[in-house]
Protein backbone atom coordinates (compact mmCIF):
# COMPACT_ATOMS: atom_id res chain seq x y z
CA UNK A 1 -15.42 46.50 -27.25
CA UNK A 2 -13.58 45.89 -30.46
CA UNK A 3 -15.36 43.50 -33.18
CA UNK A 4 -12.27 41.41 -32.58
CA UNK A 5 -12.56 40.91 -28.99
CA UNK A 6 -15.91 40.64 -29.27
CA UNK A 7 -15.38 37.78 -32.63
CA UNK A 8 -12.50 35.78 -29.63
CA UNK A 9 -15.08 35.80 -27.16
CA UNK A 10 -17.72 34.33 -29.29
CA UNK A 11 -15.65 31.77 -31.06
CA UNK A 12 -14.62 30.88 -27.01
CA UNK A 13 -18.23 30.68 -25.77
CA UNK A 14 -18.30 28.31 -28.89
CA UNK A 15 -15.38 26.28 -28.48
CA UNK A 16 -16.55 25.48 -25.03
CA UNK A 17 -19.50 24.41 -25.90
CA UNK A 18 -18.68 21.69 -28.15
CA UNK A 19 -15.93 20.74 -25.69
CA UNK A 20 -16.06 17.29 -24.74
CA UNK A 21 -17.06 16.93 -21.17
CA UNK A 22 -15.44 15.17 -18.99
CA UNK A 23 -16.94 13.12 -16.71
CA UNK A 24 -16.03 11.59 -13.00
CA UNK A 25 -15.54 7.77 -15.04
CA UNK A 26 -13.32 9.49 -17.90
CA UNK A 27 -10.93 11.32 -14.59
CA UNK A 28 -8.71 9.00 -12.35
CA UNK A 29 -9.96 8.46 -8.86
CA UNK A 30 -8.71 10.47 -5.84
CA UNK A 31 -8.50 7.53 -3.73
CA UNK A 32 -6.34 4.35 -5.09
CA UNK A 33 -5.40 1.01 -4.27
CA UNK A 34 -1.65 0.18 -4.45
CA UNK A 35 -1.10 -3.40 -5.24
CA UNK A 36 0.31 -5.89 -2.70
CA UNK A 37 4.09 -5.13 -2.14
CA UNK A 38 4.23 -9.22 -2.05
CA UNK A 39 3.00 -11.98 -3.92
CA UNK A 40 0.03 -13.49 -2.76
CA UNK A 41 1.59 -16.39 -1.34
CA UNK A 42 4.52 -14.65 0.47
CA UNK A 43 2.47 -14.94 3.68
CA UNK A 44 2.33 -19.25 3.32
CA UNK A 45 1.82 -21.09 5.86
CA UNK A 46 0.28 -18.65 8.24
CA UNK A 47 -1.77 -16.74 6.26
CA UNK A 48 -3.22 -18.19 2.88
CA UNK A 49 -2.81 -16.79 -0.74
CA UNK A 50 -6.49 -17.39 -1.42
CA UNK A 51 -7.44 -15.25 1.73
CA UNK A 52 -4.63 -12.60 0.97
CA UNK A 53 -6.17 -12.43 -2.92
CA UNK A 54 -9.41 -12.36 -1.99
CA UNK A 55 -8.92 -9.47 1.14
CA UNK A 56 -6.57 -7.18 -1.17
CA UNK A 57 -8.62 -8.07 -4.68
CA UNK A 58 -12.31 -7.66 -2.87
CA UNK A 59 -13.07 -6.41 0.66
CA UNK A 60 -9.67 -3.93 0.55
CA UNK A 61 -11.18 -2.74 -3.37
CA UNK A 62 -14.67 -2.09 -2.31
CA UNK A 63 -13.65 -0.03 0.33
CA UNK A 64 -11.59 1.95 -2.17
CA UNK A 65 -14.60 1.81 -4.77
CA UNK A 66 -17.08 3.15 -2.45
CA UNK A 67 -15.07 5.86 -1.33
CA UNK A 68 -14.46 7.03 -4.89
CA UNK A 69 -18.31 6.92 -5.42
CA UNK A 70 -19.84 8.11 -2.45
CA UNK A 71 -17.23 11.44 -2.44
CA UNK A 72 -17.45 12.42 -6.62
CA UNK A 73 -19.66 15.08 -5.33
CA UNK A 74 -17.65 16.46 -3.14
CA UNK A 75 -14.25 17.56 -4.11
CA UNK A 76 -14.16 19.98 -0.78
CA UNK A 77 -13.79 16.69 1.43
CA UNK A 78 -11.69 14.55 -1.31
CA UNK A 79 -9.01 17.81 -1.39
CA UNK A 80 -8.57 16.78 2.80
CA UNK A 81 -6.84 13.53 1.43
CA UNK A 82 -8.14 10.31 3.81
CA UNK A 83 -6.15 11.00 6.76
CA UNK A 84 -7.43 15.05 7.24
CA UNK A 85 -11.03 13.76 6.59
CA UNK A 86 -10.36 11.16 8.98
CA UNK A 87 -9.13 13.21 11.35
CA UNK A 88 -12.40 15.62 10.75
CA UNK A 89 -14.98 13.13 10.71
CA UNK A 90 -17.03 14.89 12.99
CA UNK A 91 -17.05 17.86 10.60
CA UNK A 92 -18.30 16.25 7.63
CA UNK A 93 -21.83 16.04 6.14
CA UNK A 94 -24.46 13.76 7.72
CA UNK A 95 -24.69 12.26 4.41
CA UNK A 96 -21.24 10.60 3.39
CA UNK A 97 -19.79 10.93 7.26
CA UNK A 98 -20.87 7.12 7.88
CA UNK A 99 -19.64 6.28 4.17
CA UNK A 100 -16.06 7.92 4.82
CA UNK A 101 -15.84 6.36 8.69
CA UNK A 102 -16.16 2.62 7.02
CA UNK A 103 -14.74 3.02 3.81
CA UNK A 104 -12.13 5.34 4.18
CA UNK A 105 -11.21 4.03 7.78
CA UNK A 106 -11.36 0.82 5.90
CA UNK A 107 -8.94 2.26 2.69
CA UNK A 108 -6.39 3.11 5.88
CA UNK A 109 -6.27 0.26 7.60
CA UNK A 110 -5.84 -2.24 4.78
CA UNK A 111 -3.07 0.26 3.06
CA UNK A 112 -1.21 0.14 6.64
CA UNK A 113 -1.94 -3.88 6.81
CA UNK A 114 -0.23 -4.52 3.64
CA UNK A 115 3.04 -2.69 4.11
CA UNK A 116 3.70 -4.30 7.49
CA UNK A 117 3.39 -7.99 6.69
CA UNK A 118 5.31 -10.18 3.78
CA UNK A 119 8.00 -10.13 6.53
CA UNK A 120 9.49 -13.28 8.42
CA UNK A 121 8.48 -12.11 11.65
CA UNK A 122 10.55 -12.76 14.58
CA UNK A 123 11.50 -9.87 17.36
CA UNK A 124 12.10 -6.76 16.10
CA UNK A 125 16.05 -4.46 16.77
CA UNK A 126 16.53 -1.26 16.37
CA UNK A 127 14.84 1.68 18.01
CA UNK A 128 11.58 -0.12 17.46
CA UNK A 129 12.90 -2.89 19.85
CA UNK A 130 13.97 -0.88 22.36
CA UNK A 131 10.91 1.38 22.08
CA UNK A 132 9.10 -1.78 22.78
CA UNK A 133 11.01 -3.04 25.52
CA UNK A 134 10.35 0.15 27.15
CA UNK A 135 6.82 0.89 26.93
CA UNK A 136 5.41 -2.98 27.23
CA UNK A 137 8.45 -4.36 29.04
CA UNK A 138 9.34 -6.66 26.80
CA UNK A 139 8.78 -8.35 22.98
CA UNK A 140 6.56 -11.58 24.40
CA UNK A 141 4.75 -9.00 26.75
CA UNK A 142 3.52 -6.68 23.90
CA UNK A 143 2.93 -9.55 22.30
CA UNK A 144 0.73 -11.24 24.57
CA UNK A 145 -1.33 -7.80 25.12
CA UNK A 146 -1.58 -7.23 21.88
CA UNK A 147 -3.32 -10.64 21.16
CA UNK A 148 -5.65 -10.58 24.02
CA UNK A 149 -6.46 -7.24 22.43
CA UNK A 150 -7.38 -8.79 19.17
CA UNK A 151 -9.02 -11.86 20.83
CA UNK A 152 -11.48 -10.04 23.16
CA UNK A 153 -11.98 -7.63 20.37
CA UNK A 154 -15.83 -8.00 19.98
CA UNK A 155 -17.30 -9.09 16.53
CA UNK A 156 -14.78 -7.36 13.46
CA UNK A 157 -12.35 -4.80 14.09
CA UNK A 158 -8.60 -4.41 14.42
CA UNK A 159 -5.80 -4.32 16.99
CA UNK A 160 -3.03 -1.92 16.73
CA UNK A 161 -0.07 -0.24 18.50
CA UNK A 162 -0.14 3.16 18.26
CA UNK A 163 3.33 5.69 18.08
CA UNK A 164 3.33 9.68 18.90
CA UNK A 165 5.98 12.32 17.63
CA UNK A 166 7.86 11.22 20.79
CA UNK A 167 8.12 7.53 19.94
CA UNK A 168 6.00 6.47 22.70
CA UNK A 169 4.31 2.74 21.95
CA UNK A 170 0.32 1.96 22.90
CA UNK A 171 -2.10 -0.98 22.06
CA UNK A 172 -5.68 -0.43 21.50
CA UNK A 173 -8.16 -1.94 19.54
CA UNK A 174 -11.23 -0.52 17.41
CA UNK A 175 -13.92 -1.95 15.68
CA UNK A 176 -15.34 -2.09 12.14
CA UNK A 177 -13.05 0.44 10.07
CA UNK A 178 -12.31 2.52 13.13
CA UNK A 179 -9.01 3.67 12.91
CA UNK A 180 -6.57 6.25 15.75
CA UNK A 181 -6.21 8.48 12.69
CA UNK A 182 -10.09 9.44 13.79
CA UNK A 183 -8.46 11.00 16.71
CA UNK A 184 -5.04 12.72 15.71
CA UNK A 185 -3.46 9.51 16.26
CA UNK A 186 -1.16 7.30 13.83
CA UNK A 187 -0.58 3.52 13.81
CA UNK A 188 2.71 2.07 13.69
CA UNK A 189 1.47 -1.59 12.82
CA UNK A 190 -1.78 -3.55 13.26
CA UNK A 191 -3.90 -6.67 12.63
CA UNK A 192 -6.84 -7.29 10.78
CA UNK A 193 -9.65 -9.21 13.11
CA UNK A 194 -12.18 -9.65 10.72
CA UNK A 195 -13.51 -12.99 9.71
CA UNK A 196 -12.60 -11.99 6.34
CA UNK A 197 -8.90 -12.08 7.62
CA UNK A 198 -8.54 -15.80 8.75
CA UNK A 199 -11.86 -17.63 8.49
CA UNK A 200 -10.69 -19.65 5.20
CA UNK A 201 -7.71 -20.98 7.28
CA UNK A 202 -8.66 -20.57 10.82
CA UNK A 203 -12.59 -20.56 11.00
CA UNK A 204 -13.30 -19.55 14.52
CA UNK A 205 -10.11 -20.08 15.88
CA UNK A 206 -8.87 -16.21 16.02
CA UNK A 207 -6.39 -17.03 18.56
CA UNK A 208 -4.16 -19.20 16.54
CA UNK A 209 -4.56 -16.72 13.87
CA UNK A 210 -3.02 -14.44 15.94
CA UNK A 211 -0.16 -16.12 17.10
CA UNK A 212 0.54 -16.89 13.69
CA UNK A 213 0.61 -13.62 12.15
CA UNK A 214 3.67 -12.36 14.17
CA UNK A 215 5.58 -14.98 11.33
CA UNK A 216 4.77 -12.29 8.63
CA UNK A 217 5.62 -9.08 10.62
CA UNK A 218 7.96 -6.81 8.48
CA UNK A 219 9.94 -5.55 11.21
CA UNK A 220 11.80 -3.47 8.45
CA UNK A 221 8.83 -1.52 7.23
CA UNK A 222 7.48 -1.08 10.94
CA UNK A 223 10.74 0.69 11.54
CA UNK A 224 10.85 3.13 8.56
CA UNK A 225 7.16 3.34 10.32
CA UNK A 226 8.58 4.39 13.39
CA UNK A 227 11.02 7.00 11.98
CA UNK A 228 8.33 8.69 9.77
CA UNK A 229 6.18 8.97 13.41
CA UNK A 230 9.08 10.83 14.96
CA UNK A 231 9.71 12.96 12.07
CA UNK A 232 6.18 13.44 11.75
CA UNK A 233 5.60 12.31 8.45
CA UNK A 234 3.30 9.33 8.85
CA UNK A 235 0.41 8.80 7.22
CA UNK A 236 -1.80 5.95 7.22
């Protein structure tokens, strides 16, 4: 080895040591929030801007936050991006598998929540309403499943209608942070039963909560949901 290769490769070895270091708080985090496509008061009467600024600003954040904390150590898992570690749940470490099924199920639902309301509701056209009319029969039918589905939805958790690469419409409901993208699946709109959702406004009465939310469906941004299904590009 030449002393001048030899000199580089000291003065390297050097250099990187007095590097700075850079450290998981100095480096964006993997997982991030987007802020609410609406103001908070877009959603007035039927759902409150004190409940929408305190689910986005709080519950929705923590979720995100804990994520971000609970995966610095594992860049493996963070390079799946939340739906592929979603989808692999089952695959991941004992000890951030339970930390990823409520946080990031929670980071997927609330990212999905927000882009379907700030709408003014009423029935949907298009090859969403059609797709509807088919597979429930009609609007006031999917409707009316799709509430009982949030009312008899035990304790927190979410009802949603679910879309395949075909198009094809389903309701189910899951609770806590579960989400369909734990199974392969992908959600083409849904609603938040948690307290946390409709207490300030509605206290116990979920029902009227849910009648009232259909006044802030985006039937817009359902249907660019619908076409990224079929074309296979959904995500959350």
């Amino acid at each position: 080895m030449s002393l001048l290769s030899r000199r580089g490769i000291l003065l390297g070895a050097a250099a990187a040591a007095f590097a700075p270091r850079v450290s998981w708080a100095q480096t964006p985090a993997p997982f991030v929030q987007a802020p609410l496509p609406y103001a908070p008061e877009a959603n007035e009467p039927h759902i409150d801007a004190q409940t929408m600024q305190i689910h986005h600003g709080r519950h929705h954040a923590a979720y995100v936050t804990n994520l971000n904390n609970a995966l610095k150590d594992h860049p493996q898992i963070v390079a799946m991006g939340i739906v592929g570690m979603l989808a692999k749940l089952s695959e991941l470490p004992d000890s951030v598998r339970t930390v990823v099924r409520n946080n990031g199920g929670g980071h997927a639902n609330h990212t999905m929540f927000w882009q379907i309301m700030g709408g003014k509701g009423g029935a949907p056209g298009g090859d969403v309403g059609a797709a509807i009319d088919r597979d429930f029969g009609s609007f006031d039918k999917l409707k009316e499943s799709f509430n009982r589905a949030g009312l008899t939805q035990f304790g927190s958790g979410w009802a949603m209608v679910t879309v395949d690469r075909a198009g094809k419409l389903a309701i189910v409901s899951r609770p806590n942070q579960d989400t369909p993208l734990m199974d392969g699946g992908r959600v083409l709109f849904g609603n938040d039963v948690w307290e946390h959702a409709y207490y300030l406004k509605y206290q116990n009465r979920r029902a009227d909560y849910l009648t009232a939310w259909w006044n802030v469906v985006n039937w817009a941004e359902v249907a660019k949901r619908y076409d990224a299904a079929k074309a296979g590009t959904l995500e959350v």
